[in-house]
Protein backbone atom coordinates (compact mmCIF):
# COMPACT_ATOMS: atom_id res chain seq x y z
CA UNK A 1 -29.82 -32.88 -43.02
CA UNK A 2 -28.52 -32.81 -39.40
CA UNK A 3 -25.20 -31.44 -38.70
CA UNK A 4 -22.95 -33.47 -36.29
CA UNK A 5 -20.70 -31.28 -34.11
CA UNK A 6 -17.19 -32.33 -34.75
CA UNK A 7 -15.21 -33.90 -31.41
CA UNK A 8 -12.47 -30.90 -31.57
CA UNK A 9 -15.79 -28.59 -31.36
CA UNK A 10 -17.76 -30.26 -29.05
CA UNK A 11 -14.71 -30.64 -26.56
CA UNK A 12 -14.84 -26.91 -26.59
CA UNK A 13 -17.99 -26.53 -26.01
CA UNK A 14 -17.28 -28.85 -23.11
CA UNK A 15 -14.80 -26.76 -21.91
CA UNK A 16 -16.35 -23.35 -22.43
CA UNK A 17 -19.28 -24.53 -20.50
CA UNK A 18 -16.87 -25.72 -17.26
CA UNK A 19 -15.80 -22.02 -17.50
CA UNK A 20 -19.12 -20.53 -17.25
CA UNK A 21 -20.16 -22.69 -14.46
CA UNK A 22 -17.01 -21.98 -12.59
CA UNK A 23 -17.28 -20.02 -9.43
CA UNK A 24 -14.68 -17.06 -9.34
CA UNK A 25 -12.27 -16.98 -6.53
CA UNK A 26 -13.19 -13.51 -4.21
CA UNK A 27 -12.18 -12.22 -1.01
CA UNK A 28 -8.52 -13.53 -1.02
CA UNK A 29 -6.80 -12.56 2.11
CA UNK A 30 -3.85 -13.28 3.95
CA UNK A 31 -2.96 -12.74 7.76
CA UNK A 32 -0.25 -13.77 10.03
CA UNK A 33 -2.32 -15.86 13.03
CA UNK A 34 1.20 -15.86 14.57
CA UNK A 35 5.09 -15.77 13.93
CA UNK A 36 5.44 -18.62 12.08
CA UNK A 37 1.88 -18.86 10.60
CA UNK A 38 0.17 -17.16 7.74
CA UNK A 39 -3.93 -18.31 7.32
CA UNK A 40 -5.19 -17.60 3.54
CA UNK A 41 -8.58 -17.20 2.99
CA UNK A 42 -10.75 -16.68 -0.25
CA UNK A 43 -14.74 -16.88 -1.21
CA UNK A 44 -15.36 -19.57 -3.85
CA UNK A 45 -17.31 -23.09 -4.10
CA UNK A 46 -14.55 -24.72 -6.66
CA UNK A 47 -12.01 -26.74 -5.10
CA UNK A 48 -8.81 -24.58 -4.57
CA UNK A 49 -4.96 -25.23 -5.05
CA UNK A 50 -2.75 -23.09 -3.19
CA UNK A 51 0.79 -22.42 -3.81
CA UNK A 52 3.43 -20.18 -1.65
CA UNK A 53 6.23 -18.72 -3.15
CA UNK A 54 9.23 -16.15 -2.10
CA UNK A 55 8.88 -14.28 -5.07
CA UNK A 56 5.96 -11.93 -5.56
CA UNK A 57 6.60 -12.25 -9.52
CA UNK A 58 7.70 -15.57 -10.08
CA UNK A 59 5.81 -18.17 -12.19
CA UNK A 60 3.60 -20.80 -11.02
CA UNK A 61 5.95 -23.49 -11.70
CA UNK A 62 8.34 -22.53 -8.95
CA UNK A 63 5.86 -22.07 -6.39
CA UNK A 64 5.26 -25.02 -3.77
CA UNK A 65 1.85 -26.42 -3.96
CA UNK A 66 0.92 -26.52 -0.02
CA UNK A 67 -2.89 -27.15 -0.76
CA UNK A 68 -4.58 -29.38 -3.35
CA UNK A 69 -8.03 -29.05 -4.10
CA UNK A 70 -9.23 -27.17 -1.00
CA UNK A 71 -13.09 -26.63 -0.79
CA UNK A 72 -13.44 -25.03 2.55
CA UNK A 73 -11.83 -21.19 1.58
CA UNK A 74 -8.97 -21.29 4.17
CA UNK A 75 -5.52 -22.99 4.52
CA UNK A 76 -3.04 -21.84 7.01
CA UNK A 77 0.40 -22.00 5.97
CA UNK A 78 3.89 -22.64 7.92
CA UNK A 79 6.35 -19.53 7.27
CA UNK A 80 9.75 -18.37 7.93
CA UNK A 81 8.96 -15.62 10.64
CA UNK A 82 11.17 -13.36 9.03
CA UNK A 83 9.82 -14.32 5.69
CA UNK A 84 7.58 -12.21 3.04
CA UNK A 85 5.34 -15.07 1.58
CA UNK A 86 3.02 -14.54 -1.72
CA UNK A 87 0.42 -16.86 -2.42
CA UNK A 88 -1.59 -17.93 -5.72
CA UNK A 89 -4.83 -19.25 -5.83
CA UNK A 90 -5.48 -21.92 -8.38
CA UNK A 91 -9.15 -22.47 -9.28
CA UNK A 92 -9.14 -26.25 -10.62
CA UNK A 93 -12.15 -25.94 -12.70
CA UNK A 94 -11.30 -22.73 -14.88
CA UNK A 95 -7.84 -22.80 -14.28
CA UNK A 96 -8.26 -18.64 -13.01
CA UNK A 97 -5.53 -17.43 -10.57
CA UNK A 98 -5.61 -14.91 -7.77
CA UNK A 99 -2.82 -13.84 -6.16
CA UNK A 100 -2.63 -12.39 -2.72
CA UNK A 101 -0.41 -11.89 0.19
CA UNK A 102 -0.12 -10.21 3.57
CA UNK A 103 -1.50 -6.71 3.43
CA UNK A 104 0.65 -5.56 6.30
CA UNK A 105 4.19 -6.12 6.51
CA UNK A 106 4.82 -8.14 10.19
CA UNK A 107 7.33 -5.66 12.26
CA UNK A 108 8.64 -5.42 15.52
CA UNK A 109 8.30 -1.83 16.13
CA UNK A 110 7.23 -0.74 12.83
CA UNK A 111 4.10 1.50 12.12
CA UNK A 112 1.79 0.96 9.09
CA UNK A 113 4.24 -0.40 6.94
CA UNK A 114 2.22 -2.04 4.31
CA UNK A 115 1.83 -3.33 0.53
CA UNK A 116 -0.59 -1.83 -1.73
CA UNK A 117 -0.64 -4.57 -4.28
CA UNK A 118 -3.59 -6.86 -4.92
CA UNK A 119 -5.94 -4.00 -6.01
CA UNK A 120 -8.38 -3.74 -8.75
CA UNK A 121 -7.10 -1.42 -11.40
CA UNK A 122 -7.02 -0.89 -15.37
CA UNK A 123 -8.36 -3.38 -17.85
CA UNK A 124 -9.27 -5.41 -15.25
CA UNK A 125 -6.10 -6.24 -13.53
CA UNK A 126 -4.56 -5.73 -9.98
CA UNK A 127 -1.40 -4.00 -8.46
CA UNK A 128 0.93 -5.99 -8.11
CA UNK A 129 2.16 -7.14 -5.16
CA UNK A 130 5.63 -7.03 -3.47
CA UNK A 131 6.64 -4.13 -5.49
CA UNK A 132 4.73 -0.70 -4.18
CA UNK A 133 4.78 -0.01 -0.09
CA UNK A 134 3.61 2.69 1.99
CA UNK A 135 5.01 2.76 5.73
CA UNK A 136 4.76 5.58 8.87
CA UNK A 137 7.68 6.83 10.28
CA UNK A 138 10.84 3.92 10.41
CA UNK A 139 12.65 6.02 13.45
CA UNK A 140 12.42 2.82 16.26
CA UNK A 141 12.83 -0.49 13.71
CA UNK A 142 14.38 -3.41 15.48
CA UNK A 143 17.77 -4.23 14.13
CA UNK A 144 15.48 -7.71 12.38
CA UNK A 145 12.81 -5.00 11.33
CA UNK A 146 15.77 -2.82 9.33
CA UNK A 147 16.96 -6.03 7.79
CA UNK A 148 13.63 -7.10 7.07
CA UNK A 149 12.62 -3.93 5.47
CA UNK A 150 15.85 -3.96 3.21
CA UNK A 151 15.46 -7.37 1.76
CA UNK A 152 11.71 -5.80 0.41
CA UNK A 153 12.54 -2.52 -1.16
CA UNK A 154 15.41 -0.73 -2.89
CA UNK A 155 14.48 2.68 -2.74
CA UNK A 156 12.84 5.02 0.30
CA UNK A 157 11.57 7.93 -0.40
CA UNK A 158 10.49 10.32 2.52
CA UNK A 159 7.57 12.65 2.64
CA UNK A 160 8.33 14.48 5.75
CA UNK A 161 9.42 17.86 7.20
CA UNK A 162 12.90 18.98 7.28
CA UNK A 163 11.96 19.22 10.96
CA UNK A 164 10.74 15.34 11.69
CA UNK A 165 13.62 13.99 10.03
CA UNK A 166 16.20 15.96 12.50
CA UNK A 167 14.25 14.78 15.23
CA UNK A 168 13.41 10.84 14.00
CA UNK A 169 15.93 9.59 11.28
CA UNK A 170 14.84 6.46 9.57
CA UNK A 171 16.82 3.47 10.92
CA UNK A 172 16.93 2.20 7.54
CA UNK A 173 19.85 2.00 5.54
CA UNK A 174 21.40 0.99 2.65
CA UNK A 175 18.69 2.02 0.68
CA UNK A 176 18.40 4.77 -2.18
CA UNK A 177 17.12 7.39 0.25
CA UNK A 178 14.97 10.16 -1.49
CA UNK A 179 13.71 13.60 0.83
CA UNK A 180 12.71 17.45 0.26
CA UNK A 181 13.63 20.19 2.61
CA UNK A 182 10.34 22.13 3.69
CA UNK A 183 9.32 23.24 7.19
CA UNK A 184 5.97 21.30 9.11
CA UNK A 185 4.84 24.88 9.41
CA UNK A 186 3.67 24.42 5.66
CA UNK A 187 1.02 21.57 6.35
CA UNK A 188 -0.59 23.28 9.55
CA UNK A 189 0.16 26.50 12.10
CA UNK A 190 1.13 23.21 14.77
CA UNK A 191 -1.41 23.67 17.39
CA UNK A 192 -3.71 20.82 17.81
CA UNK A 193 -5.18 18.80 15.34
CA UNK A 194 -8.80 18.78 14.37
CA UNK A 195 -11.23 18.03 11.62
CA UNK A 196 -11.13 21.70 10.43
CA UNK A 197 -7.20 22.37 10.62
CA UNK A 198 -6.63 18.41 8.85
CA UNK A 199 -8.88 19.30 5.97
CA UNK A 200 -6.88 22.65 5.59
CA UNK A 201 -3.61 20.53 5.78
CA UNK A 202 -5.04 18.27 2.87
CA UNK A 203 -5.89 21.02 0.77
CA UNK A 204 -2.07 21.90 1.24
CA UNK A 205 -0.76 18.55 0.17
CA UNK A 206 -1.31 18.71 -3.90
CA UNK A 207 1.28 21.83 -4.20
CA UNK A 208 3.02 20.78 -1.08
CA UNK A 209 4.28 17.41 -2.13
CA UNK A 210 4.71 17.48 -5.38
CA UNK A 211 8.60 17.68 -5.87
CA UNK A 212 7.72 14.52 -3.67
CA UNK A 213 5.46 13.01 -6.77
CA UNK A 214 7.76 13.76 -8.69
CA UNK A 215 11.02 11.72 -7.16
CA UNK A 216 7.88 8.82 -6.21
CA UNK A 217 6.97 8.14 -9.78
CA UNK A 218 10.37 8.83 -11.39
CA UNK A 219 11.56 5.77 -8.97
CA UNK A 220 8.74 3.73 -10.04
CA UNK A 221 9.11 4.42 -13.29
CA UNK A 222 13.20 3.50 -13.13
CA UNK A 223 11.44 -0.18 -11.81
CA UNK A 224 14.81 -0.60 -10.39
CA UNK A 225 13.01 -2.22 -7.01
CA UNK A 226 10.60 -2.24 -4.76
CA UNK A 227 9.65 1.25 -3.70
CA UNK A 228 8.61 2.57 -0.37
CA UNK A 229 7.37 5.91 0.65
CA UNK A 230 6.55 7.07 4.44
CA UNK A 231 5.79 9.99 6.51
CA UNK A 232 5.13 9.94 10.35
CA UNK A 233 2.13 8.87 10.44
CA UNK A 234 1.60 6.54 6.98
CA UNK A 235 -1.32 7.93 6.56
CA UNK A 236 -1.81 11.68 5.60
CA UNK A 237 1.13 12.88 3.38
CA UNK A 238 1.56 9.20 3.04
CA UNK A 239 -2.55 8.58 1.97
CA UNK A 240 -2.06 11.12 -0.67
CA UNK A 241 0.54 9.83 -2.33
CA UNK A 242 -0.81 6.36 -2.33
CA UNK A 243 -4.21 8.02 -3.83
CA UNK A 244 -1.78 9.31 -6.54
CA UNK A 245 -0.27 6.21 -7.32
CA UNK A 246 -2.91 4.31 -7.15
CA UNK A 247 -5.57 6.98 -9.30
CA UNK A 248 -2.55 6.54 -11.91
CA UNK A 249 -3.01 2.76 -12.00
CA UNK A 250 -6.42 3.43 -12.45
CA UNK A 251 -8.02 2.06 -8.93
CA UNK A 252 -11.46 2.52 -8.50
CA UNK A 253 -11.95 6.03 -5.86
CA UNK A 254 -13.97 3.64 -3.14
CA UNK A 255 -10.98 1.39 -3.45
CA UNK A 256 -8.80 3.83 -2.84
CA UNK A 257 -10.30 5.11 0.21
CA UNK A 258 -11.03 1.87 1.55
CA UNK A 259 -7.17 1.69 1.71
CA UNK A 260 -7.04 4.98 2.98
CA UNK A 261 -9.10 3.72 5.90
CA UNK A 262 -6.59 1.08 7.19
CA UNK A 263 -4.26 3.34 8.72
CA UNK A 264 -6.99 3.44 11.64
CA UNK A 265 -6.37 -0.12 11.91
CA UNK A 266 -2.94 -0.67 11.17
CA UNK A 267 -0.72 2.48 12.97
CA UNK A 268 1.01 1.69 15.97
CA UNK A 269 1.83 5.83 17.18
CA UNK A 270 4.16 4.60 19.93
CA UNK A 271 6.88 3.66 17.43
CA UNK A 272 6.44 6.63 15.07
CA UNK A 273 8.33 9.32 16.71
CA UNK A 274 11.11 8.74 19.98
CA UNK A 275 10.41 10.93 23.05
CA UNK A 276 12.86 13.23 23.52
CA UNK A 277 12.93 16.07 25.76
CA UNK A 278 11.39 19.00 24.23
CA UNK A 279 13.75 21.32 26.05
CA UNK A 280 17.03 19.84 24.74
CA UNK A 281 15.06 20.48 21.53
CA UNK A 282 14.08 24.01 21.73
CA UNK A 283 15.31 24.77 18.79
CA UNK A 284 13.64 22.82 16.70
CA UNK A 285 9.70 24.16 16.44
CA UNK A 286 8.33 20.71 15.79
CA UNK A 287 9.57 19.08 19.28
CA UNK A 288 7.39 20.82 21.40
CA UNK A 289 4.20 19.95 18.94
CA UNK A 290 5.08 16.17 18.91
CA UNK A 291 6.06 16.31 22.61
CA UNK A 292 2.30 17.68 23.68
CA UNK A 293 1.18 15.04 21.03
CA UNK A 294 3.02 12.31 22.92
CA UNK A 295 1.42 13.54 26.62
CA UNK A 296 -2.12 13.19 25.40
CA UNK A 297 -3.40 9.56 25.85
CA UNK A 298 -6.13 10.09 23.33
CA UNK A 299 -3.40 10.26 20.77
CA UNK A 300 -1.97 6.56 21.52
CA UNK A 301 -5.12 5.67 19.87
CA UNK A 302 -5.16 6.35 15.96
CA UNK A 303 -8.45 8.46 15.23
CA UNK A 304 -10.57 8.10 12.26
CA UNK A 305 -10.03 9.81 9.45
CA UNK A 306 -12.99 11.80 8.67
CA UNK A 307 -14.62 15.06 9.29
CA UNK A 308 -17.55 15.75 11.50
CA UNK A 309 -19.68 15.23 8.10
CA UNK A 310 -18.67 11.66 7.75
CA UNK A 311 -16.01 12.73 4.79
CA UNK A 312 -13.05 11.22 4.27
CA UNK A 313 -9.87 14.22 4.61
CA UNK A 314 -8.71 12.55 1.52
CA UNK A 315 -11.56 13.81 -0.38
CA UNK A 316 -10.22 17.53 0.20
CA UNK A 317 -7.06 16.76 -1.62
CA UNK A 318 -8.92 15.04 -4.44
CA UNK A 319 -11.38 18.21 -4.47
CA UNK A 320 -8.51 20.78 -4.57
CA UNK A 321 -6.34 18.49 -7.54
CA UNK A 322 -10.02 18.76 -9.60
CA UNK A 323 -10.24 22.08 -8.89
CA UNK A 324 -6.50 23.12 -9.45
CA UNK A 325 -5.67 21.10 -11.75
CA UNK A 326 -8.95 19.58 -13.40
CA UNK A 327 -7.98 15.82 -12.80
CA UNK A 328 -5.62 13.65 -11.65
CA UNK A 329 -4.26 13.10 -14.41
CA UNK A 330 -3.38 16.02 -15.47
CA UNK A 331 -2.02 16.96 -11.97
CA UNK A 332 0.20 13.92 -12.31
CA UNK A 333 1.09 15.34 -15.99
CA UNK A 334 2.21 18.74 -14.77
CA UNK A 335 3.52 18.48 -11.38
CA UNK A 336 5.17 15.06 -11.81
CA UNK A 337 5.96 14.47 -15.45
CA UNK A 338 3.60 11.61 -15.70
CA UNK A 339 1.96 11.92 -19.14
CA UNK A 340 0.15 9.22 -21.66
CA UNK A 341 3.40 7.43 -22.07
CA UNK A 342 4.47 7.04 -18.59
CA UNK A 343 1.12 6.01 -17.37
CA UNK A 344 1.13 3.32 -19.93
CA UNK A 345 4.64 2.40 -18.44
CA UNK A 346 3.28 2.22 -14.95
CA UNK A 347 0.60 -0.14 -15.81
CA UNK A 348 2.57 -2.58 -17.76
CA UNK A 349 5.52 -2.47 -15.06
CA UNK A 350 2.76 -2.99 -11.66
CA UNK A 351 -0.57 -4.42 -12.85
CA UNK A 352 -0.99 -8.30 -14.01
């Protein structure tokens, strides 16, 4: 005797099989083409809705729609130019949502500033955006860069020298402001940088920084704000600490390098430090480092950030945390109070 499939069943069936032929949304990306102008683009062959929203967190339902079933995997979008847009990516067939916005935050005279949500982490989620930044040096913000920068995050914390900080305050206030005291002497003996004297520095960074971890994850476990953390450059000091962060959210190592990467593309060195003149600053045994630095036009361009063996630098400080410390995670444990518990916190608080 035949079976008939009941109409609640077979509407499923229906359904399930619109799922499986759905084409996943990849690739998102979103970059300002100009002030007022933010293009998003994604990989896909199902019509897309796109919605824009002020609110990196907020639900669907208060986002404008500004695209309805888009086929062709890019939609540029009108935008405050002082504005921090998030967009979500609707697939109409399976209903899935992506979520993306700009990587790097628009600034006048900023360097590196940048969000390090939208990754793929734990469980198959992503970071979060709007909620975890990374940044260079904030000496030279524009008075609309400072303001800018304070509507995003509530707390800074800063990862360099006792030395840098005398010579470049951040311009930013009215934030939580987190630093340690310790002297530049500690990353490198301040002669000129190369491959062999950065991978030394990195192997410093583990010990160097952690009372740095510490303060880092302690504000992001408070989730009292966005958090930002910097160093001159964004991308040394500052690229360890993100590898931290983002190891503890469990992101993939290539992914983590990959982000690692983007500080070739996204410094801008001439607003990281002011020139000064190194005599008025003889006292201070950084000046005349950064002044040579700022004399040699090779360093107005950022330079990769890999050894003569195609190696990332980061890879030292993961090496030395393995062999120190036996894994990240129990680096993170020790040196920064991050144990089972509080890594479960993280992921709840910044993955989706």
């Amino acid at each position: 005797m035949r079976r008939l499939v009941g109409i609640g069943a077979f509407t499923a069936l229906l359904i399930t099989g619109s799922v499986a032929f759905a084409d996943a949304i990849t690739a998102p990306r979103a970059e300002r083409a100009s002030p007022d102008k933010v293009v998003v683009t994604w990989a896909g062959k199902d019509p897309v809705d796109v919605y824009v929203s002020e609110s990196p967190n907020g639900p669907l339902a208060q986002a404008r729609r500004v695209s309805v079933g888009d086929r062709d995997g890019r939609h540029e979008v009108d935008v405050a130019p002082t504005g921090r847009p998030y967009f979500t990516l609707r697939n109409t067939v399976s209903g899935e949502t992506v979520h993306v916005a700009e990587r790097l935050v628009p600034l006048e005279q900023g360097s590196n500033f940048r969000d390090v949500g939208g990754y793929p982490a734990m469980g198959g989620k992503h970071v979060r955006w709007g909620m975890i930044y990374r940044s260079g040096g904030t000496p030279m913000l524009t008075d609309a860069d400072v303001q800018r920068v304070k509507s995003l995050v509530g707390d800074m914390v800063d990862l360099r020298s006792s030395e840098e900080r005398s010579l470049a305050p951040t311009r930013v206030e009215g934030v939580n402001y987190s630093a340690v005291g310790y002297s530049m002497s500690r990353i490198s003996s301040l002669s000129p940088t190369t491959p062999s004297t950065m991978g030394s520095s990195y192997r410093n960074f583990p010990a160097m920084l952690a009372p740095h971890m510490k303060i880092v994850f302690a504000k992001l476990l408070a989730n009292q704000g966005a958090v930002v953390y910097n160093c001159s450059a964004g991308q040394d000091r500052t690229g360890f600490a993100t590898a931290m962060v983002l190891s503890a959210l469990g992101v993939p190592r290539d992914v983590i390098l990959s982000d690692y990467h983007l500080s070739t593309t996204y410094r801008r060195p001439e607003y990281e430090m002011p020139r000064f003149d190194a005599a008025a600053q003889a006292a201070n045994p950084v000046a005349a480092f950064f002044a040579s630095y700022q004399k040699d036009p090779a360093a107005a361009a950022p330079r990769p950030l890999y050894d003569a063996n195609h190696q990332a630098f980061l890879e030292v400080a993961f090496d030395e945390v393995k062999t120190k410390w036996g894994s990240v995670d129990k680096y993170l444990a020790k040196e920064a109070g991050v144990g089972p518990a509080e890594l479960a916190r993280l992921r709840t608080i910044y993955l989706q």
